[in-house]
N, C-alpha and C. Protein backbone atom coordinates (compact mmCIF):
# COMPACT_ATOMS: atom_id res chain seq x y z
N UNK A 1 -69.18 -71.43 128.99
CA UNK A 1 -69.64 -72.57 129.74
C UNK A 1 -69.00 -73.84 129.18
N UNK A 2 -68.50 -74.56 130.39
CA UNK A 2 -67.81 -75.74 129.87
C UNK A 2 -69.00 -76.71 129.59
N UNK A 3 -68.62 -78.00 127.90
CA UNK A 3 -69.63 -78.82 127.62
C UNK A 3 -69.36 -79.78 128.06
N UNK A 4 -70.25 -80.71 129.05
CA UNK A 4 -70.08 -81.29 129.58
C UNK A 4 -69.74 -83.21 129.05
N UNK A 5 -70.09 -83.11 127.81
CA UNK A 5 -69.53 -84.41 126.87
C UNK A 5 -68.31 -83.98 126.40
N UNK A 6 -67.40 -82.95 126.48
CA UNK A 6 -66.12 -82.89 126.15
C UNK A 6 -65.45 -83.62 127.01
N UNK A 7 -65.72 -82.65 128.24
CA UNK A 7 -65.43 -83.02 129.55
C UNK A 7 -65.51 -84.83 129.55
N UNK A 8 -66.03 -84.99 129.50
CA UNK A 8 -66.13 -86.49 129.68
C UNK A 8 -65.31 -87.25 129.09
N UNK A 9 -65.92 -86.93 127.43
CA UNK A 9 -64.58 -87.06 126.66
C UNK A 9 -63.06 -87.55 126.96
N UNK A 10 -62.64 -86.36 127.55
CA UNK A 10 -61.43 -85.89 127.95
C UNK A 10 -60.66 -86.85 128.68
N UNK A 11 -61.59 -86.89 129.68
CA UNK A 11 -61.63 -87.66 131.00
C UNK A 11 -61.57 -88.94 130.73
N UNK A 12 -62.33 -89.62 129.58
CA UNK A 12 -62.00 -90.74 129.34
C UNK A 12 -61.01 -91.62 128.57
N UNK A 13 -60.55 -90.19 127.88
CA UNK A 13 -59.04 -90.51 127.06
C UNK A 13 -58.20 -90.67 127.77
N UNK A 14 -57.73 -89.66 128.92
CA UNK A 14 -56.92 -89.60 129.76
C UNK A 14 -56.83 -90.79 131.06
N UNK A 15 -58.23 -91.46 131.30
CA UNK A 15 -58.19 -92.68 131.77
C UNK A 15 -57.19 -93.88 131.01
N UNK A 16 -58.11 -93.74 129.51
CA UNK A 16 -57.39 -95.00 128.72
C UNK A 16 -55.94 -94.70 128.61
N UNK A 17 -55.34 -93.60 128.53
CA UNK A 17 -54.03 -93.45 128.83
C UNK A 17 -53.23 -94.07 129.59
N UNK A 18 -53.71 -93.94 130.90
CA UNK A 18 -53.28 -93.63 131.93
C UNK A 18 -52.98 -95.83 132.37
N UNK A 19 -54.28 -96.29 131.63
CA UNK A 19 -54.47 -97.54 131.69
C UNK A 19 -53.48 -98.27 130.81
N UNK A 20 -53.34 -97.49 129.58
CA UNK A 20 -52.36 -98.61 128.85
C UNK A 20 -50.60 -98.50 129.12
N UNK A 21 -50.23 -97.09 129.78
CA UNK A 21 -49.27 -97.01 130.44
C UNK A 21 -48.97 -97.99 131.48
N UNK A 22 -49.96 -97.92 132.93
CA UNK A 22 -49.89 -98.85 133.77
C UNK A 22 -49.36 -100.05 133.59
N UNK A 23 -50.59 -100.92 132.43
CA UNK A 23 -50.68 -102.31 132.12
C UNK A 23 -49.15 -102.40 131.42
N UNK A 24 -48.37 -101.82 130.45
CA UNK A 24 -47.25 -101.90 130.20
C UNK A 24 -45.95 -101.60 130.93
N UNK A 25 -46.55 -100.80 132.33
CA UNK A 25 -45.22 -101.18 133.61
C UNK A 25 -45.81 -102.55 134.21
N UNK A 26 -46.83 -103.19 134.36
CA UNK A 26 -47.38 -104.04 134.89
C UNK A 26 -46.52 -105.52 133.99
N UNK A 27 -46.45 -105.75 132.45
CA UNK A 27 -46.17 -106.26 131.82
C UNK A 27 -44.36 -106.84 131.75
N UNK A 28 -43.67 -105.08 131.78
CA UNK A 28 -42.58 -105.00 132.19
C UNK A 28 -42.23 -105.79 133.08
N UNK A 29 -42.86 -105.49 134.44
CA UNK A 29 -42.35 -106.53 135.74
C UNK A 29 -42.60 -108.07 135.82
N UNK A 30 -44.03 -108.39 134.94
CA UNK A 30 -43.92 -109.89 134.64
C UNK A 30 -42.75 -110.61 134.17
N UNK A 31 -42.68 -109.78 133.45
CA UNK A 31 -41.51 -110.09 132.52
C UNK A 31 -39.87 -110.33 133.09
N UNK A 32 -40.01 -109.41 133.40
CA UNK A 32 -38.50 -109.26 134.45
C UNK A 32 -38.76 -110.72 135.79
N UNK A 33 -39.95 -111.13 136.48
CA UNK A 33 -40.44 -111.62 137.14
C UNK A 33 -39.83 -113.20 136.43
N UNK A 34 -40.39 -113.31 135.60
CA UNK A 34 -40.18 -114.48 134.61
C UNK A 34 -38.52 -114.61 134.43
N UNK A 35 -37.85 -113.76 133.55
CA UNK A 35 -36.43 -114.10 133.69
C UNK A 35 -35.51 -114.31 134.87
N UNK A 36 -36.23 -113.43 136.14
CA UNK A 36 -35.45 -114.06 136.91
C UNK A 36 -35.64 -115.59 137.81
N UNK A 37 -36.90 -115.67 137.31
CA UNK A 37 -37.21 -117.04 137.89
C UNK A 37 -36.50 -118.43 136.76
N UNK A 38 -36.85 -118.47 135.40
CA UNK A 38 -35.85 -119.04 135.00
C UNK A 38 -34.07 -118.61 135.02
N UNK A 39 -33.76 -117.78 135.57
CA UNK A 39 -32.13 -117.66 135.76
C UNK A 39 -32.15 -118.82 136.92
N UNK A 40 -32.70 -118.59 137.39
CA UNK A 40 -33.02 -119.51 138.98
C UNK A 40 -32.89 -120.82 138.74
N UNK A 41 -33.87 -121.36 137.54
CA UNK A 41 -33.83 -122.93 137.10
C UNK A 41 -32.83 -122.58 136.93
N UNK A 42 -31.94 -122.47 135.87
CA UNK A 42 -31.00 -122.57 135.16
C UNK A 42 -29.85 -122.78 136.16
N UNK A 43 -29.21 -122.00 137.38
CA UNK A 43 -28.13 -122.06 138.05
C UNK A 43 -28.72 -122.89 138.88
N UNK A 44 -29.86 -123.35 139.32
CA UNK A 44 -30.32 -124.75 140.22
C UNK A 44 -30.19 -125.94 139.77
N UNK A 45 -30.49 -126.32 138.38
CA UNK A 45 -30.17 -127.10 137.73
C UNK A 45 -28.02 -127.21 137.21
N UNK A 46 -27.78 -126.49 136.94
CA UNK A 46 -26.29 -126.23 136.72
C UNK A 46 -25.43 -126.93 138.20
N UNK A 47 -26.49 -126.57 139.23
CA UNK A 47 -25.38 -126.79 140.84
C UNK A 47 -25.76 -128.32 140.87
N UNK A 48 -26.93 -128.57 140.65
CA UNK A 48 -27.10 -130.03 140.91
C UNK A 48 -26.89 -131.09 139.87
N UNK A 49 -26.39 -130.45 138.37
CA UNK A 49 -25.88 -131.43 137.82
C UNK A 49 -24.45 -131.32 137.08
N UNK A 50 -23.86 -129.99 137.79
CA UNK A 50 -22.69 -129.91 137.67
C UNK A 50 -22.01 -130.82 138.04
N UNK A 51 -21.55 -132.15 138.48
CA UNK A 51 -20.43 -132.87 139.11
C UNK A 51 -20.87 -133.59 137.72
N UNK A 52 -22.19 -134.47 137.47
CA UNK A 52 -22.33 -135.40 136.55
C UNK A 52 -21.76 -134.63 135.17
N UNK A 53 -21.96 -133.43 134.73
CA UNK A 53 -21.50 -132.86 133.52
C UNK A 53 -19.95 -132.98 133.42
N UNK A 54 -19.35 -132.83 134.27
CA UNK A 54 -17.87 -132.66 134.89
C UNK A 54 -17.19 -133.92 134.63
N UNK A 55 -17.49 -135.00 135.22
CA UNK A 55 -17.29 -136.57 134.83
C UNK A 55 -17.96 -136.57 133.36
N UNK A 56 -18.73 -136.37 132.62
CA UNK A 56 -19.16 -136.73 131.33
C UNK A 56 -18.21 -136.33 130.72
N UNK A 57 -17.89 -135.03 130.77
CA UNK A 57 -16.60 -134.18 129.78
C UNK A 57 -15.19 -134.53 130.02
N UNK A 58 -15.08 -135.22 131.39
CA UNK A 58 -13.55 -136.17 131.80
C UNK A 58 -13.56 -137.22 131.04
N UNK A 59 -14.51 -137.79 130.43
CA UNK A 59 -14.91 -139.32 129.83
C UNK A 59 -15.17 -138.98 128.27
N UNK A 60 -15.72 -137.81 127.84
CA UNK A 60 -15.19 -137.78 126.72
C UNK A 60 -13.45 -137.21 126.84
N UNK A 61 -12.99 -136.28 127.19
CA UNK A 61 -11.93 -135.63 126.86
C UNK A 61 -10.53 -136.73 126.75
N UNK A 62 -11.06 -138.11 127.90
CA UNK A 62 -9.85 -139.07 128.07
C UNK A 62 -10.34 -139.89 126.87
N UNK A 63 -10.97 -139.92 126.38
CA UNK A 63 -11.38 -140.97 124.83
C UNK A 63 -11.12 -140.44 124.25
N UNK A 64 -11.03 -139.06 124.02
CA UNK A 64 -10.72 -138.20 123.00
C UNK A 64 -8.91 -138.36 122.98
N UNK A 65 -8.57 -138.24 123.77
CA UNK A 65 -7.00 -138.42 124.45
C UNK A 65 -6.03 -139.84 123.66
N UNK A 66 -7.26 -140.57 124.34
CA UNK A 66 -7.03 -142.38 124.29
C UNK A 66 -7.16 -142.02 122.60
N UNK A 67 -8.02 -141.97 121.46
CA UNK A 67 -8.17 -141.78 120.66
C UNK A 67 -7.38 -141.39 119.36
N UNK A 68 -6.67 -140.27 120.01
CA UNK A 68 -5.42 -139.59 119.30
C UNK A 68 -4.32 -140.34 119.03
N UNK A 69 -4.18 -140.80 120.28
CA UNK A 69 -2.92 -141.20 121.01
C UNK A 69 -2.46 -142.90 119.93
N UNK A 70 -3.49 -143.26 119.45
CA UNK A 70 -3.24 -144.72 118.49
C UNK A 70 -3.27 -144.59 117.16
């Protein structure tokens, strides 16, 4: 005869299992969720202040130029 607090037991290990697996694919995808949302800032910010970065580094590189050059 099966005891029926094993049983339970059992049943409840195999829950908590089953739970901390889940929550760590659950975790996984936050995660992944998160990096791709900052990749997002990152190349949104890059497109809209790419021209000003572009002129900053023309303005050092010609001082840098001008610089040498005396």
């Amino acid at each position: 005869m099966l005891n029926p607090l094993a049983t339970l037991a059992t049943l409840v290990s195999l829950a908590q299992d089953r739970l901390e697996r889940e929550e760590k694919g659950a975790t996984a995808v936050e995660y992944g969720l998160l990096v791709g949302l900052i990749a997002v800032a990152i190349v949104a910010t890059l497109v809209l202040l790419g021209p000003e970065l572009d002129r900053l580094f023309d303005d050092v590189l010609t001082a840098l130029q001008g610089a040498g050059g005396a």
